[in-house]
N, C-alpha and C. Protein backbone atom coordinates (compact mmCIF):
# COMPACT_ATOMS: atom_id res chain seq x y z
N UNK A 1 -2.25 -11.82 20.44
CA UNK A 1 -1.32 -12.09 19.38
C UNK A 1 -0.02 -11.36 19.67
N UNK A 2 0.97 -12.12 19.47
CA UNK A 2 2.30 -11.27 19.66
C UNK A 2 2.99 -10.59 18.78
N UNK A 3 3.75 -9.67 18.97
CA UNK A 3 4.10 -8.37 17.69
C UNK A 3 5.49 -8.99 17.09
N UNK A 4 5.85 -9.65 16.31
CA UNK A 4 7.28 -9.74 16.18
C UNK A 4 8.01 -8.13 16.12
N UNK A 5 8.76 -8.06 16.70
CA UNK A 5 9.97 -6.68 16.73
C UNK A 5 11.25 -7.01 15.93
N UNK A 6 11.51 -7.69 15.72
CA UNK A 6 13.21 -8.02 15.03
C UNK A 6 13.25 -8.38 13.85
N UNK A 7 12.10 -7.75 12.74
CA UNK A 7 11.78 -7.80 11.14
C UNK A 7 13.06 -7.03 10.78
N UNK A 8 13.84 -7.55 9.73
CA UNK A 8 14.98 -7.13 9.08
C UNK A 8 14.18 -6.05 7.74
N UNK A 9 15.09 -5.28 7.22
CA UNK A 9 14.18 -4.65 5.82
C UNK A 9 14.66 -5.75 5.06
N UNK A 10 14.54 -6.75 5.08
CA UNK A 10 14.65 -8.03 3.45
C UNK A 10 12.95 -8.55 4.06
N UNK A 11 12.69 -8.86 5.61
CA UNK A 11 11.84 -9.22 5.79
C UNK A 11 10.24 -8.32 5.60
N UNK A 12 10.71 -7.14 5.79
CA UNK A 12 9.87 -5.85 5.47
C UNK A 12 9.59 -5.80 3.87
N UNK A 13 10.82 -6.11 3.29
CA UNK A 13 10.49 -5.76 1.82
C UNK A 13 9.17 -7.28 2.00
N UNK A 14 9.95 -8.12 1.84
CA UNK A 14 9.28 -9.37 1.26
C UNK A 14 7.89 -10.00 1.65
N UNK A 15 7.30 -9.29 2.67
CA UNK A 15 5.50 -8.58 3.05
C UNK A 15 5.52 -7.65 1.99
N UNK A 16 6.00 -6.44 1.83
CA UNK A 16 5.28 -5.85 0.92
C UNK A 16 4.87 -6.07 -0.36
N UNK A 17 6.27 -7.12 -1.15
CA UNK A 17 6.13 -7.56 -2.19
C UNK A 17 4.98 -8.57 -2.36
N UNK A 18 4.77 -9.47 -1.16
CA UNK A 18 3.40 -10.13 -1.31
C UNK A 18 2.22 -10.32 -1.12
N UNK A 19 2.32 -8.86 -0.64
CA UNK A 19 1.19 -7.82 -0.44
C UNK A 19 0.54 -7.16 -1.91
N UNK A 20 1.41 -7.00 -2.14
CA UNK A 20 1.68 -5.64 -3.59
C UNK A 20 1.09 -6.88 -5.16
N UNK A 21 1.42 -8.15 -4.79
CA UNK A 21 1.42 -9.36 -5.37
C UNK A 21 -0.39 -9.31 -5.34
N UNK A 22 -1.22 -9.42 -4.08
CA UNK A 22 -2.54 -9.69 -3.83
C UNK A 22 -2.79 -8.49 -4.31
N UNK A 23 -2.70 -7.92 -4.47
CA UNK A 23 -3.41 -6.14 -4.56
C UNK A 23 -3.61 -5.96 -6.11
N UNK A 24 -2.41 -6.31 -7.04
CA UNK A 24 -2.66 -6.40 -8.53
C UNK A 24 -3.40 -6.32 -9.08
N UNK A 25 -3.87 -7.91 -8.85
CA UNK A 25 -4.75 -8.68 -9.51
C UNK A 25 -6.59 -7.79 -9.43
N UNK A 26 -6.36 -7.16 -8.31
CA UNK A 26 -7.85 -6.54 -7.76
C UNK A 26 -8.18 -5.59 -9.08
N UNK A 27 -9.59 -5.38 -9.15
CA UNK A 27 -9.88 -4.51 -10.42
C UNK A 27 -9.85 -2.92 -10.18
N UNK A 28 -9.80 -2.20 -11.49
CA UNK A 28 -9.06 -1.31 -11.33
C UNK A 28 -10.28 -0.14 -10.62
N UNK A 29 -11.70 -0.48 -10.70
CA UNK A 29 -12.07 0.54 -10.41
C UNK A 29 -12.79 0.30 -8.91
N UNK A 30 -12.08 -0.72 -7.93
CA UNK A 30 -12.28 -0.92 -6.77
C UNK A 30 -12.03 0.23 -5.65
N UNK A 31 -12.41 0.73 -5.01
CA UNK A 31 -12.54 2.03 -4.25
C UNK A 31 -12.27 1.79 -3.15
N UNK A 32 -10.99 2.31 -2.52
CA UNK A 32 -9.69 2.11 -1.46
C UNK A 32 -10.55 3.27 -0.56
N UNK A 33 -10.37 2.87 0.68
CA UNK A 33 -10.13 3.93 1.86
C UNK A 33 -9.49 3.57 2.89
N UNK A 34 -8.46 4.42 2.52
CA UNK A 34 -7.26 4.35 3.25
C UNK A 34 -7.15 4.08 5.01
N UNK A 35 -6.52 3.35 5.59
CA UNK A 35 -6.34 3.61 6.92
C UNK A 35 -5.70 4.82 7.46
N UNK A 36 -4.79 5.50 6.96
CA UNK A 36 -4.01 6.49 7.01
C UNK A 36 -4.25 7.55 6.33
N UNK A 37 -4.15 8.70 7.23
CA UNK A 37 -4.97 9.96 6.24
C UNK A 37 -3.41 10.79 5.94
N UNK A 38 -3.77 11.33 5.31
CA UNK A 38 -2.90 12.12 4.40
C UNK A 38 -2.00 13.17 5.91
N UNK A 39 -0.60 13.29 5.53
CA UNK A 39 -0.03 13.76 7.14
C UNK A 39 0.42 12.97 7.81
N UNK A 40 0.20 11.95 7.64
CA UNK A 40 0.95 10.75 8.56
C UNK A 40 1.88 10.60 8.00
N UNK A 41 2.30 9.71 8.68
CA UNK A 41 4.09 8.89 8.07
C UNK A 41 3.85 8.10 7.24
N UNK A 42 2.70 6.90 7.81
CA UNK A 42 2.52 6.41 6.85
C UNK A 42 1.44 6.65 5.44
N UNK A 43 0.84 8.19 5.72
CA UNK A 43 0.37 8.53 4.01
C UNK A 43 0.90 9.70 3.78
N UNK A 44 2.39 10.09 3.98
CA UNK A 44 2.68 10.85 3.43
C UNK A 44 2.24 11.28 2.19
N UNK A 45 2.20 10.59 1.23
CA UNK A 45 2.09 10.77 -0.49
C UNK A 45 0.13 10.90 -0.71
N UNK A 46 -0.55 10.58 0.54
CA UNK A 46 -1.73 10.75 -0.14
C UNK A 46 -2.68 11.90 -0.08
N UNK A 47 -3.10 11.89 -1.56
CA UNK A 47 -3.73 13.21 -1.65
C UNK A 47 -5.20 13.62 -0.83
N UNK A 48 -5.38 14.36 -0.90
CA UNK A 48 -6.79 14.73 -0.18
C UNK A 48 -8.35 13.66 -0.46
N UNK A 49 -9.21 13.74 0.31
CA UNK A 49 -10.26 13.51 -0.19
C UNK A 49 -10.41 11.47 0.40
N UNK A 50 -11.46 11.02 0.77
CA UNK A 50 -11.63 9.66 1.72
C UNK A 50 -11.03 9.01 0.79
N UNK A 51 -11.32 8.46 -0.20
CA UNK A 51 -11.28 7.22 -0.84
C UNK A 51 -10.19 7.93 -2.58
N UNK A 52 -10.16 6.42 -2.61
CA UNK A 52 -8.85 6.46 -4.03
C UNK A 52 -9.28 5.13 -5.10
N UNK A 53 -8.47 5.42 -6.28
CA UNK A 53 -9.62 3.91 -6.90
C UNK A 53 -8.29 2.85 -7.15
N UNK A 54 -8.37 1.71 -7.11
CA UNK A 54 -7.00 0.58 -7.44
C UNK A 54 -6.55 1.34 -8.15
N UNK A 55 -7.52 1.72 -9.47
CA UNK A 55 -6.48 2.15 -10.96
C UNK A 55 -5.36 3.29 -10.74
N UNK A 56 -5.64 4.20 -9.97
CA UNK A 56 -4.85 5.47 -9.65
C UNK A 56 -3.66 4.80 -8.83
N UNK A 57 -4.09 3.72 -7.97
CA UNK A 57 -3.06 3.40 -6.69
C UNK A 57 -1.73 2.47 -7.71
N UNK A 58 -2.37 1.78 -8.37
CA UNK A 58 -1.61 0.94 -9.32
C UNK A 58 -0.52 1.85 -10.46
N UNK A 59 -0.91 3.20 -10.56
CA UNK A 59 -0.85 4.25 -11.70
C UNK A 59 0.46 4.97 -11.05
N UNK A 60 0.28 5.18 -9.28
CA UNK A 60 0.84 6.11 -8.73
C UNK A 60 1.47 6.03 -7.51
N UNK A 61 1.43 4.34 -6.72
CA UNK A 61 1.93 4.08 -5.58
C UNK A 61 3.60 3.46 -6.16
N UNK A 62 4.22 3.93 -5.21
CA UNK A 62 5.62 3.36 -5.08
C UNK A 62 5.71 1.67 -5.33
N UNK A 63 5.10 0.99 -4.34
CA UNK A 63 4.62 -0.31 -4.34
C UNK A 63 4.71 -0.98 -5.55
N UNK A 64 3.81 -0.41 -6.37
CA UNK A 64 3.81 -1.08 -7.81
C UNK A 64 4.39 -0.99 -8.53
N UNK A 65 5.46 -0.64 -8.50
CA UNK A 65 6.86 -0.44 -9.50
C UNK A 65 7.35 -1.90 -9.37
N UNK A 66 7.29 -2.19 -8.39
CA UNK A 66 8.33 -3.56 -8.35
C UNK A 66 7.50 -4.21 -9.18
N UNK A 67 8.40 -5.51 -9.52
CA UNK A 67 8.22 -6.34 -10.64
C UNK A 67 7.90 -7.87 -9.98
């Protein structure tokens, strides 16, 4: 599979937004484990410990602010 490289941030946003779109709907006490551990770049913000539940991620991720 080939990597596209030349994603603009409108194109970056507009994956996340329809990402963030599928993720909603999921129930709240579904139990996340993360790909990214806490220390990375990409989980900066996450707290300790394997797993997280939708309801908290929905409560407390950046992501879900948007509308």
């Amino acid at each position: 599979m080939a990597v596209k490289t030349n994603l603009s941030a409108e194109d970056l946003a507009g994956m996340l937004f329809e990402s963030v779109k599928k993720l909603k709907v999921l129930n709240d006490n579904l139990r996340i484990l993360p790909g990214h551990g806490a220390g990375s770049a990409c989980g900066k913000s996450i707290g300790k410990g394997d797993s997280c539940s939708m309801k908290v991620q929905k409560e407390n991720n950046y992501a879900f602010k948007i509308n």
